[in-house]
C-alpha atoms as a PDB file:
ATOM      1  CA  UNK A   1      -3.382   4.636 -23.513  1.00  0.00           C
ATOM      2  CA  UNK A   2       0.384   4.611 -22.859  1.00  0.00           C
ATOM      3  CA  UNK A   3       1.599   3.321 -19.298  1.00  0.00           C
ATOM      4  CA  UNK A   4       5.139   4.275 -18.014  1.00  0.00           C
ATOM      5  CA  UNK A   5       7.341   1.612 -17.667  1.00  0.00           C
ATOM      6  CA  UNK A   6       8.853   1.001 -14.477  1.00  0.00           C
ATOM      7  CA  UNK A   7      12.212   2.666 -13.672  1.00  0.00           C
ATOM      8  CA  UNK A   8      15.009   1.112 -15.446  1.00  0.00           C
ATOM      9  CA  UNK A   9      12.918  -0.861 -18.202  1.00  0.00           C
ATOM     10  CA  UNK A  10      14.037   1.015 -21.910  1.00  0.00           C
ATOM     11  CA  UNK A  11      13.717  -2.688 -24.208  1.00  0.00           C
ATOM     12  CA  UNK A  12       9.752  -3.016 -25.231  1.00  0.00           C
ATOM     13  CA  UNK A  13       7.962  -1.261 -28.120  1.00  0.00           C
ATOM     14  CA  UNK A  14       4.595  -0.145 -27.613  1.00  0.00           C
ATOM     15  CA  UNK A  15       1.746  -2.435 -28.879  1.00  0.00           C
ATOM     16  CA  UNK A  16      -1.615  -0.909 -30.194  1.00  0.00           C
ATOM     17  CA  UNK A  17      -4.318  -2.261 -27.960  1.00  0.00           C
ATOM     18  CA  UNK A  18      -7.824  -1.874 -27.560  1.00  0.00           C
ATOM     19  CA  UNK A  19     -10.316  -4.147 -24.654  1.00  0.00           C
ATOM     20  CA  UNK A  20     -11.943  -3.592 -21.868  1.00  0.00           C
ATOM     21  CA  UNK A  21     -12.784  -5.643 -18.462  1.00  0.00           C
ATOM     22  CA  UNK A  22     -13.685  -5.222 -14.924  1.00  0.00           C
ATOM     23  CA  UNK A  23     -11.523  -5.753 -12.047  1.00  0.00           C
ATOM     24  CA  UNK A  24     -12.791  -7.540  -9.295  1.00  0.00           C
ATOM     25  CA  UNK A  25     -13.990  -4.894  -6.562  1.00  0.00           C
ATOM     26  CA  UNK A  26     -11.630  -5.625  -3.893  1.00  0.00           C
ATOM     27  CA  UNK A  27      -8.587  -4.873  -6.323  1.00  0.00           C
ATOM     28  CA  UNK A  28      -6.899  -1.133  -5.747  1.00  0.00           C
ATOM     29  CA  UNK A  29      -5.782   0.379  -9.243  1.00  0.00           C
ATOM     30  CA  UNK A  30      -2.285   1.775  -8.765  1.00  0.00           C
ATOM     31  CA  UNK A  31      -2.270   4.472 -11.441  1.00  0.00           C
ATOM     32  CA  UNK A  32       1.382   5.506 -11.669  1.00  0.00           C
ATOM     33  CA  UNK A  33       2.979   2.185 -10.797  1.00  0.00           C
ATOM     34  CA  UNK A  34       6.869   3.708 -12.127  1.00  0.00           C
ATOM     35  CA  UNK A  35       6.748   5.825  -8.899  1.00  0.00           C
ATOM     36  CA  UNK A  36       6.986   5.377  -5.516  1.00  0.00           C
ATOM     37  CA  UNK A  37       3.798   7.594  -4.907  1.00  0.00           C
ATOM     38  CA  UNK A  38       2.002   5.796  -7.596  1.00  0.00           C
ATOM     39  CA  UNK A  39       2.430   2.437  -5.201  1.00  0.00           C
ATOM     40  CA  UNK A  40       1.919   4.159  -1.709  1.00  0.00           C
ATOM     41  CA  UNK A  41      -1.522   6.250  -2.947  1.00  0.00           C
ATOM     42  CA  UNK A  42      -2.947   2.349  -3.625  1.00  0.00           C
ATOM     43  CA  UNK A  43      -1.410   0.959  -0.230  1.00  0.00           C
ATOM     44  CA  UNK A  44      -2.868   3.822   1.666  1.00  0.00           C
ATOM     45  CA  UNK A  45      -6.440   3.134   0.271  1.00  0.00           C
ATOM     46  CA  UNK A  46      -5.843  -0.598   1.059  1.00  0.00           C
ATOM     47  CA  UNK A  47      -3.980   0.267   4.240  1.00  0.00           C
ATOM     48  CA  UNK A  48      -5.430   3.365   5.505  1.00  0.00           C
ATOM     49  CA  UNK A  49      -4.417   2.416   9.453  1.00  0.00           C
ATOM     50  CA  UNK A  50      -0.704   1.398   8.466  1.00  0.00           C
ATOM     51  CA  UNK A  51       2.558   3.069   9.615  1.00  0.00           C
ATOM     52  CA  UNK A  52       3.511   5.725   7.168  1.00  0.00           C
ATOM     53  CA  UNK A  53       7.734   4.283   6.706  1.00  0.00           C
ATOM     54  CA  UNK A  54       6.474   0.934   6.748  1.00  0.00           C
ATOM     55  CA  UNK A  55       3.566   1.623   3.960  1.00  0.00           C
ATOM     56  CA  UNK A  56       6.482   3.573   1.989  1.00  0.00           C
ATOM     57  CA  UNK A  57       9.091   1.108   2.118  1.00  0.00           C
ATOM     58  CA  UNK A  58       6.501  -1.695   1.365  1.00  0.00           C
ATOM     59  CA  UNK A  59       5.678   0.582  -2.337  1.00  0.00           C
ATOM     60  CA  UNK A  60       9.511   0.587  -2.680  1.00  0.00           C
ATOM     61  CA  UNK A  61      10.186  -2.723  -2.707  1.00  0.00           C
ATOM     62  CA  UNK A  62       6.551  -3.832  -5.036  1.00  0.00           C
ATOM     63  CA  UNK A  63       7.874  -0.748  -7.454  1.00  0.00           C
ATOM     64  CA  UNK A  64      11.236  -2.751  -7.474  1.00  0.00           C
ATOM     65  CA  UNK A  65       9.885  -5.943  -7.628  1.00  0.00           C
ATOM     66  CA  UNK A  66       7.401  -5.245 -11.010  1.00  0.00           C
ATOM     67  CA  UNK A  67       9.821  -6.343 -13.614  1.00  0.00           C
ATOM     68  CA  UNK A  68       9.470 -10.008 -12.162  1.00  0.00           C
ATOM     69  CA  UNK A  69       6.056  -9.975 -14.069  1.00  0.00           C
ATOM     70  CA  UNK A  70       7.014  -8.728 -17.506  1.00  0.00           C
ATOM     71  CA  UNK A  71       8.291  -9.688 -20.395  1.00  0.00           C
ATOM     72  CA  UNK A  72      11.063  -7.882 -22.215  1.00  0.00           C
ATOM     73  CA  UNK A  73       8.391  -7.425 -25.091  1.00  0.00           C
ATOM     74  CA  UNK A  74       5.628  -6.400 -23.129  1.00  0.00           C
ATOM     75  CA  UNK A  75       3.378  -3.363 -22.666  1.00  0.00           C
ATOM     76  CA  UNK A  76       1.916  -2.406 -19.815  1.00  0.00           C
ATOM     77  CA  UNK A  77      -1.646  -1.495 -19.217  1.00  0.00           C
ATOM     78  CA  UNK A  78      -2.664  -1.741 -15.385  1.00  0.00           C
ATOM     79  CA  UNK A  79      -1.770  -2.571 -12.215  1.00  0.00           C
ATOM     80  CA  UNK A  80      -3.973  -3.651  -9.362  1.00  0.00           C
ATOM     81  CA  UNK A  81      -3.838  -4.495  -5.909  1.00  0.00           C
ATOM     82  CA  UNK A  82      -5.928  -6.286  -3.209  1.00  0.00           C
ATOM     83  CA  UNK A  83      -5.503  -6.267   0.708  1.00  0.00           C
ATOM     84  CA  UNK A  84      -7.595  -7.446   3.364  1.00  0.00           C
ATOM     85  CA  UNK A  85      -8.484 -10.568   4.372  1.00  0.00           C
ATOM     86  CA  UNK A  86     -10.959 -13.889   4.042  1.00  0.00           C
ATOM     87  CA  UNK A  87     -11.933 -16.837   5.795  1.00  0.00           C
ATOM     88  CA  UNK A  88     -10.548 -19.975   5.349  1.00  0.00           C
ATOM     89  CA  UNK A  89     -11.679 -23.017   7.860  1.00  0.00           C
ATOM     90  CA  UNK A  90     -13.416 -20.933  10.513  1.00  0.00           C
ATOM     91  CA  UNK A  91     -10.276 -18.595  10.928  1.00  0.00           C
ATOM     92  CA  UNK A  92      -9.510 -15.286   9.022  1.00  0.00           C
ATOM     93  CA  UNK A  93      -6.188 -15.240   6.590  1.00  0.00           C
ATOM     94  CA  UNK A  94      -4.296 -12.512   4.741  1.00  0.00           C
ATOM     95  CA  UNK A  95      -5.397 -11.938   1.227  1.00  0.00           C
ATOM     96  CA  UNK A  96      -3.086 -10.239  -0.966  1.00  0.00           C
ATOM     97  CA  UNK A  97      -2.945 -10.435  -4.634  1.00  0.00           C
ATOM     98  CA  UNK A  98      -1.038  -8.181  -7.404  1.00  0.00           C
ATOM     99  CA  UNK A  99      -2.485  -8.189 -10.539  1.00  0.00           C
ATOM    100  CA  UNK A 100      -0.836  -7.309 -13.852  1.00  0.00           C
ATOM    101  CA  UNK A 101      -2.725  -6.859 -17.421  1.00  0.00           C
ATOM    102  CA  UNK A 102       0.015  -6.626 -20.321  1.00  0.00           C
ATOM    103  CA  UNK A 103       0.081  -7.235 -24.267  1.00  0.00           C
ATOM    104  CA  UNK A 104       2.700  -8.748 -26.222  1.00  0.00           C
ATOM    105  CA  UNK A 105       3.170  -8.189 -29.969  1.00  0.00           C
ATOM    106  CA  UNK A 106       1.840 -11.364 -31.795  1.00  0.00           C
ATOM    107  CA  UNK A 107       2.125 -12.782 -35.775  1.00  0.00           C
ATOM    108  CA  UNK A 108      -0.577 -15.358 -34.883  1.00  0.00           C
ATOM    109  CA  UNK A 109      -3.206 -15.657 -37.686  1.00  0.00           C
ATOM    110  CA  UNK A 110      -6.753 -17.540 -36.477  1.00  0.00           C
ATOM    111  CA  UNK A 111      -6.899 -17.171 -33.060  1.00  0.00           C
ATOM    112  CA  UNK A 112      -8.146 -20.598 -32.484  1.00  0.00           C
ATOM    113  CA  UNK A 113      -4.920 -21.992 -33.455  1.00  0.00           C
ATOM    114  CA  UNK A 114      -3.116 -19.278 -31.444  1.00  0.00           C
ATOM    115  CA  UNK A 115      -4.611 -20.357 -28.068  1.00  0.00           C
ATOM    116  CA  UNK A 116      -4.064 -24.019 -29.503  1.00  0.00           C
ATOM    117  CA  UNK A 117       0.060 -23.085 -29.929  1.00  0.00           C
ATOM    118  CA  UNK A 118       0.117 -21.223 -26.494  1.00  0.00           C
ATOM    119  CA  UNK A 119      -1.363 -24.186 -24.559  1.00  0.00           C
ATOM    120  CA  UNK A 120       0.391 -26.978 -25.774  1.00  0.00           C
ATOM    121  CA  UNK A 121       3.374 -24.654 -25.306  1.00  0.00           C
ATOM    122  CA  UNK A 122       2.425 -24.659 -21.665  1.00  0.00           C
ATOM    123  CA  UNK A 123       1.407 -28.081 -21.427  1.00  0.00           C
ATOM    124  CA  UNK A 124       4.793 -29.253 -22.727  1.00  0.00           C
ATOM    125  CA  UNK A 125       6.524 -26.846 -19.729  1.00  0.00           C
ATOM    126  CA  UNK A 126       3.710 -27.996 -16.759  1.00  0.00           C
ATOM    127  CA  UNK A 127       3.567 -31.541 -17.549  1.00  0.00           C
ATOM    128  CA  UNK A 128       6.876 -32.931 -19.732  1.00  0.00           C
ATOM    129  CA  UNK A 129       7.410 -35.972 -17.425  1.00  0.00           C
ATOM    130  CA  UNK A 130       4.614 -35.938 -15.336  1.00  0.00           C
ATOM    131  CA  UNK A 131       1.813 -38.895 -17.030  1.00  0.00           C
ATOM    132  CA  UNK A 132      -0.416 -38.708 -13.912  1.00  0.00           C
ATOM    133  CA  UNK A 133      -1.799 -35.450 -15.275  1.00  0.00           C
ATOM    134  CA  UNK A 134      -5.787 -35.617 -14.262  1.00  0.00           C
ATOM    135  CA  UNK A 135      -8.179 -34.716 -17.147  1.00  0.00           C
ATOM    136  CA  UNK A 136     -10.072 -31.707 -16.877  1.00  0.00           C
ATOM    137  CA  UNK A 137     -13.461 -31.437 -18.109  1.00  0.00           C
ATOM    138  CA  UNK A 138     -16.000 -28.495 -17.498  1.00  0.00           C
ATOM    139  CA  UNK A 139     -18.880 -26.895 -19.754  1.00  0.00           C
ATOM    140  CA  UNK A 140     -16.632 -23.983 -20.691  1.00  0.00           C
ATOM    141  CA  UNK A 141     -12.588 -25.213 -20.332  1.00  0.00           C
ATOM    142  CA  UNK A 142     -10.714 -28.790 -20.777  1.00  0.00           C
ATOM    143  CA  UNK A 143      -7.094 -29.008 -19.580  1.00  0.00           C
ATOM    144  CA  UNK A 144      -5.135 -31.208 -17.279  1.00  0.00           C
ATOM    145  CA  UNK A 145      -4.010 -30.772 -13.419  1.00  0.00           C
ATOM    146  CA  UNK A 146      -0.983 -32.234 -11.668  1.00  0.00           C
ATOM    147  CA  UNK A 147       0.633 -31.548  -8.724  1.00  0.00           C
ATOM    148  CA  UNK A 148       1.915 -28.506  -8.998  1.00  0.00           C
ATOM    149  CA  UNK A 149       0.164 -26.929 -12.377  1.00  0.00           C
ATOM    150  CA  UNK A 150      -3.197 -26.720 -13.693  1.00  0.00           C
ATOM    151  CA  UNK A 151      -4.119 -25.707 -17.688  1.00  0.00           C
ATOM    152  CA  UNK A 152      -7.169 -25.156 -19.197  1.00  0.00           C
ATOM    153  CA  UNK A 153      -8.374 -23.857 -22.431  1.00  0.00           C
ATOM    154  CA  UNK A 154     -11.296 -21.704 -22.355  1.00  0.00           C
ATOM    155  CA  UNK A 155     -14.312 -20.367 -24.330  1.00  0.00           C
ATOM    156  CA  UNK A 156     -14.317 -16.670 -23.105  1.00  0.00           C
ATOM    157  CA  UNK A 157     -17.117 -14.296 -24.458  1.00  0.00           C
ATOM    158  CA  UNK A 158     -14.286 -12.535 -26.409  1.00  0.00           C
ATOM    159  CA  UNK A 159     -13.246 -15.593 -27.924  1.00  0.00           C
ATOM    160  CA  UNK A 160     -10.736 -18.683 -27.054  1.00  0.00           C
ATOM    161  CA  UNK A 161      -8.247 -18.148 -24.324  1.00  0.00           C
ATOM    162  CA  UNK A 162      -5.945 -20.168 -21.951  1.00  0.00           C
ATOM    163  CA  UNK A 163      -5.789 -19.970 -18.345  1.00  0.00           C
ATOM    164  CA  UNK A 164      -3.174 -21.383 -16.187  1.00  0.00           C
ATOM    165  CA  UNK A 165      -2.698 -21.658 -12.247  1.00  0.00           C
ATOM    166  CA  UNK A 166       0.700 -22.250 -10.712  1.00  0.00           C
ATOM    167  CA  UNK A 167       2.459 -23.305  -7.033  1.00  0.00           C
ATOM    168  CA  UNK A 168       5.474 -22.714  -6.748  1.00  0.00           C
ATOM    169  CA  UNK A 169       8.282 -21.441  -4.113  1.00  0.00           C
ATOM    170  CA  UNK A 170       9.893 -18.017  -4.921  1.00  0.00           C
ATOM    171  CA  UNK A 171      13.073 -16.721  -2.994  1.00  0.00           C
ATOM    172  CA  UNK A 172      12.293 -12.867  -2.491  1.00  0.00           C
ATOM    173  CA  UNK A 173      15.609 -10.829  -1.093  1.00  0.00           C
ATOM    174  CA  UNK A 174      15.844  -6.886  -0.042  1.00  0.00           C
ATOM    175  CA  UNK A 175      18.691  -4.451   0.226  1.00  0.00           C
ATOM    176  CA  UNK A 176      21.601  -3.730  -1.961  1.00  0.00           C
ATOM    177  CA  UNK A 177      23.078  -7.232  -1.941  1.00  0.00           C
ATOM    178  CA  UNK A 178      19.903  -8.395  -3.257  1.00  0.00           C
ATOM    179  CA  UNK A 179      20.036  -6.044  -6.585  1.00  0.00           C
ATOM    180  CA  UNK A 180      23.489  -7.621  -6.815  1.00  0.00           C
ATOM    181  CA  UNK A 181      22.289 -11.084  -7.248  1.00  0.00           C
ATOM    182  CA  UNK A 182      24.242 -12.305  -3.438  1.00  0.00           C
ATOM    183  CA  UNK A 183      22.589 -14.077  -0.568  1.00  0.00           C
ATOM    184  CA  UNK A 184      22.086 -12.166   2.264  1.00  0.00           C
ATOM    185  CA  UNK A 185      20.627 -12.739   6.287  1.00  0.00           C
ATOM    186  CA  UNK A 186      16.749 -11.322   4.459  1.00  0.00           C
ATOM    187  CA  UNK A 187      16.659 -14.182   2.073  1.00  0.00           C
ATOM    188  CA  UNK A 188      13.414 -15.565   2.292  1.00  0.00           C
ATOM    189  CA  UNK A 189      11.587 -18.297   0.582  1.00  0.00           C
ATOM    190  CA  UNK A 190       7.831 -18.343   0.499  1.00  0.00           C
ATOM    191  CA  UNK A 191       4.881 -20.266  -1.794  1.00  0.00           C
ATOM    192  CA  UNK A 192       3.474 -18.408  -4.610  1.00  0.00           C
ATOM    193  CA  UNK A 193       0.719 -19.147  -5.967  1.00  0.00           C
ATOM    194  CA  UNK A 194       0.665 -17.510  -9.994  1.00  0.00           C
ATOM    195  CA  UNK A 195      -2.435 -17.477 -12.377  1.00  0.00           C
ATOM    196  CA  UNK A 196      -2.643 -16.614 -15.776  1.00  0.00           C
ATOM    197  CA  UNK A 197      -5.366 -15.923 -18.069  1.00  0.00           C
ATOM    198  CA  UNK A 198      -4.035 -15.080 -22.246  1.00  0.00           C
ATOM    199  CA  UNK A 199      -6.237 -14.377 -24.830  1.00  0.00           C
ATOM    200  CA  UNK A 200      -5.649 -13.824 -28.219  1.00  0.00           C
ATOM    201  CA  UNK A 201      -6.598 -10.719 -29.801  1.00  0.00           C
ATOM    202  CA  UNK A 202      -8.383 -10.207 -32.964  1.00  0.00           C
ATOM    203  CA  UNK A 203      -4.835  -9.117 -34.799  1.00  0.00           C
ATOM    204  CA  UNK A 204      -0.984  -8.698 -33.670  1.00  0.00           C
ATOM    205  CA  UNK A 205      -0.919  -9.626 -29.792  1.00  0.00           C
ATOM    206  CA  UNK A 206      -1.764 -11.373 -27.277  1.00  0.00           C
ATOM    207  CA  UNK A 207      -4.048  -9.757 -23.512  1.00  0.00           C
ATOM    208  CA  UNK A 208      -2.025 -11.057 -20.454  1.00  0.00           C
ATOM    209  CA  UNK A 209      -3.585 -11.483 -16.993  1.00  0.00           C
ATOM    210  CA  UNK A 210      -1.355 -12.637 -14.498  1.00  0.00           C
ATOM    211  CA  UNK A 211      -2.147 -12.362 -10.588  1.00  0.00           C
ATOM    212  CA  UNK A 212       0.289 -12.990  -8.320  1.00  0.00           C
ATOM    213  CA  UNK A 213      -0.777 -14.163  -4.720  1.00  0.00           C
ATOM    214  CA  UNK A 214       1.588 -15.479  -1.718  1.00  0.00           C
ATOM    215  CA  UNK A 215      -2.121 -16.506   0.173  1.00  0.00           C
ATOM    216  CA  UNK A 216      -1.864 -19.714  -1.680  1.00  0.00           C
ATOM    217  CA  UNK A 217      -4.283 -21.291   0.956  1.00  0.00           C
ATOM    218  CA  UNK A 218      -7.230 -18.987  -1.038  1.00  0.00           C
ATOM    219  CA  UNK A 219      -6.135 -20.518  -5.147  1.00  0.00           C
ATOM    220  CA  UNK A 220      -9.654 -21.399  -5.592  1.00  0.00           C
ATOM    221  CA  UNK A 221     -10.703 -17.583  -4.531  1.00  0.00           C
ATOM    222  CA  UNK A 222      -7.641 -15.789  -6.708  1.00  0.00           C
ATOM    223  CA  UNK A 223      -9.014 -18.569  -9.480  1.00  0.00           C
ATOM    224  CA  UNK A 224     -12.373 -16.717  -9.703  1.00  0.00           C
ATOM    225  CA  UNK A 225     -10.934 -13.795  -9.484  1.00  0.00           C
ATOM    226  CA  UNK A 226      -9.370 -14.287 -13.151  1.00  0.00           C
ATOM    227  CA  UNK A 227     -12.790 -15.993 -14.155  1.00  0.00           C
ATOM    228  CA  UNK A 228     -14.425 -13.399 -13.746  1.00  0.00           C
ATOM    229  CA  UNK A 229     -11.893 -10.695 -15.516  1.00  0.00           C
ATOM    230  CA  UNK A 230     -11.978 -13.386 -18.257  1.00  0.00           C
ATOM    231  CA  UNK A 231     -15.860 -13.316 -18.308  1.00  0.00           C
ATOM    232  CA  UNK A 232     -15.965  -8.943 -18.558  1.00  0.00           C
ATOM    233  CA  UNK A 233     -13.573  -8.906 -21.013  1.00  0.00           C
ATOM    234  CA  UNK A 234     -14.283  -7.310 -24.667  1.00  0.00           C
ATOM    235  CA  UNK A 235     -12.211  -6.390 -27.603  1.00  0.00           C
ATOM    236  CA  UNK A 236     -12.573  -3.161 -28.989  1.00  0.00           C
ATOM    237  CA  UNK A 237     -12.612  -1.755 -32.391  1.00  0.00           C
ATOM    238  CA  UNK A 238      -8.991  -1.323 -32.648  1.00  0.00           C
ATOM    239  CA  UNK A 239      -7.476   2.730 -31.492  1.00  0.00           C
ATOM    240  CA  UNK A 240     -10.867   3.139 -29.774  1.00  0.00           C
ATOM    241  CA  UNK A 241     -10.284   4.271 -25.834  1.00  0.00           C
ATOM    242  CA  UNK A 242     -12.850   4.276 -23.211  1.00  0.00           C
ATOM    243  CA  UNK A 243     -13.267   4.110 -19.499  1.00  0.00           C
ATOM    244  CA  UNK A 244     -16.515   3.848 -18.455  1.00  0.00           C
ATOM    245  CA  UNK A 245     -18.321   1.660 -15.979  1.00  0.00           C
ATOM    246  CA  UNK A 246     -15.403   0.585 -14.055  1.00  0.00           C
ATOM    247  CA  UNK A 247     -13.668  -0.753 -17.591  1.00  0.00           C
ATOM    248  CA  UNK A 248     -10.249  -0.580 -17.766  1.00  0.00           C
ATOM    249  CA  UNK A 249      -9.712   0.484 -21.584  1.00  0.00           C
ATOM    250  CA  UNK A 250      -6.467   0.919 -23.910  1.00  0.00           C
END
């Protein structure tokens, strides 16, 4: 399966893939996410009650806003959505979570060693002057947490992987000044909250989960969230495609 990329993105090359996982229930597949449509058919499912201009201008600016979450090498393979929300404390709070599966072409060899090379590679950008780190130690991940960052590595059913989970404050801007890199009165900064599960394939690249959440007050929800993708999912025999079951399949 080939996914379009989103409008203006010409610079990856298209990596063979072949796994399968389930999304968590609550998540909304968009299935054309290089289109406007694409964005406001998954809003309206989430959002069947909302104001039509809002709804549209709300797929505009996600549509826009997509490239944020790749990298130049990557390939895309889904998109999903989740809108509603949970309790927290005795008081309901918005839930909202974009989720992005990619690939990126990899040279790695055992893929032990490859999940070995990309943690460390993270550890050494979470933690590089912070010697407080708290060991992590659970029947099926070890990493570190500090204050902003937490890193584990993982024993997946499909193998070793490495799963991160990130706070952080991102400065989101609209209209044409905004695509021109210039502050303008819409500036806004709000907490994100960014988790990342990558596992190794079998040969040539790397799966890439990344979910994307401004409800940062719900991490330890998003954080199962990502378990449990990283629990469902399977490599395939490679140029095999399925979708079956709910599996989301290249």
């Amino acid at each position: 399966m080939t996914t379009p990329l989103p409008s203006g993105r010409t610079d990856r090359r298209d990596v063979p893939y072949a796994f399968r996982y389930l999304l968590p229930e609550e998540f909304v597949t968009v299935e054309d996410p290089s289109t406007v449509e694409g964005w406001t058919e998954a809003l309206t499912e989430l959002m069947p009650g909302a104001d039509v201009v809002e709804r549209a201008q709300s797929a505009e600016s996600m549509r826009r806003r997509l490239p944020m979450f790749l990298e130049r090498d990557d390939t895309l393979v889904d998109i999903a959505m989740c809108l509603g929300a949970e309790r927290v404390r005795n008081e309901d709070k918005l839930s909202y979570g974009l989720l992005v599966v990619s690939v990126r072409p990899s040279t790695h060899g055992e893929r032990l060693l490859a999940a070995e090379g990309i943690y460390r590679a993270k550890e050494r950008c979470f933690f590089a002057g912070e010697p407080e780190a708290e060991e992590l130690d659970f029947a099926l991940g070890k990493g570190l947490r500090g204050r902003q960052d937490m890193l584990l590595a993982t024993k997946l059913p499909s193998g070793p992987g490495v799963m991160s989970a990130s706070l952080r404050t991102v400065e989101l801007r609209a209209g044409e000044q905004a695509s021109a890199g210039t502050e303008d009165s819409t500036t806004q900064k709000i907490p994100m909250a960014l988790l990342q599960l990558i596992v190794p394939a079998p040969v040539d690249y790397c799966a890439y989960v990344t979910i994307a959440t401004p409800s940062v007050y719900l991490l330890d929800s998003y954080s199962e969230r990502l378990a449990h993708i990283g629990r469902t999912f399977i490599f395939d025999v490679p140029n095999v495609v399925m979708e079956a079951n709910g599996h989301r399949t290249g």
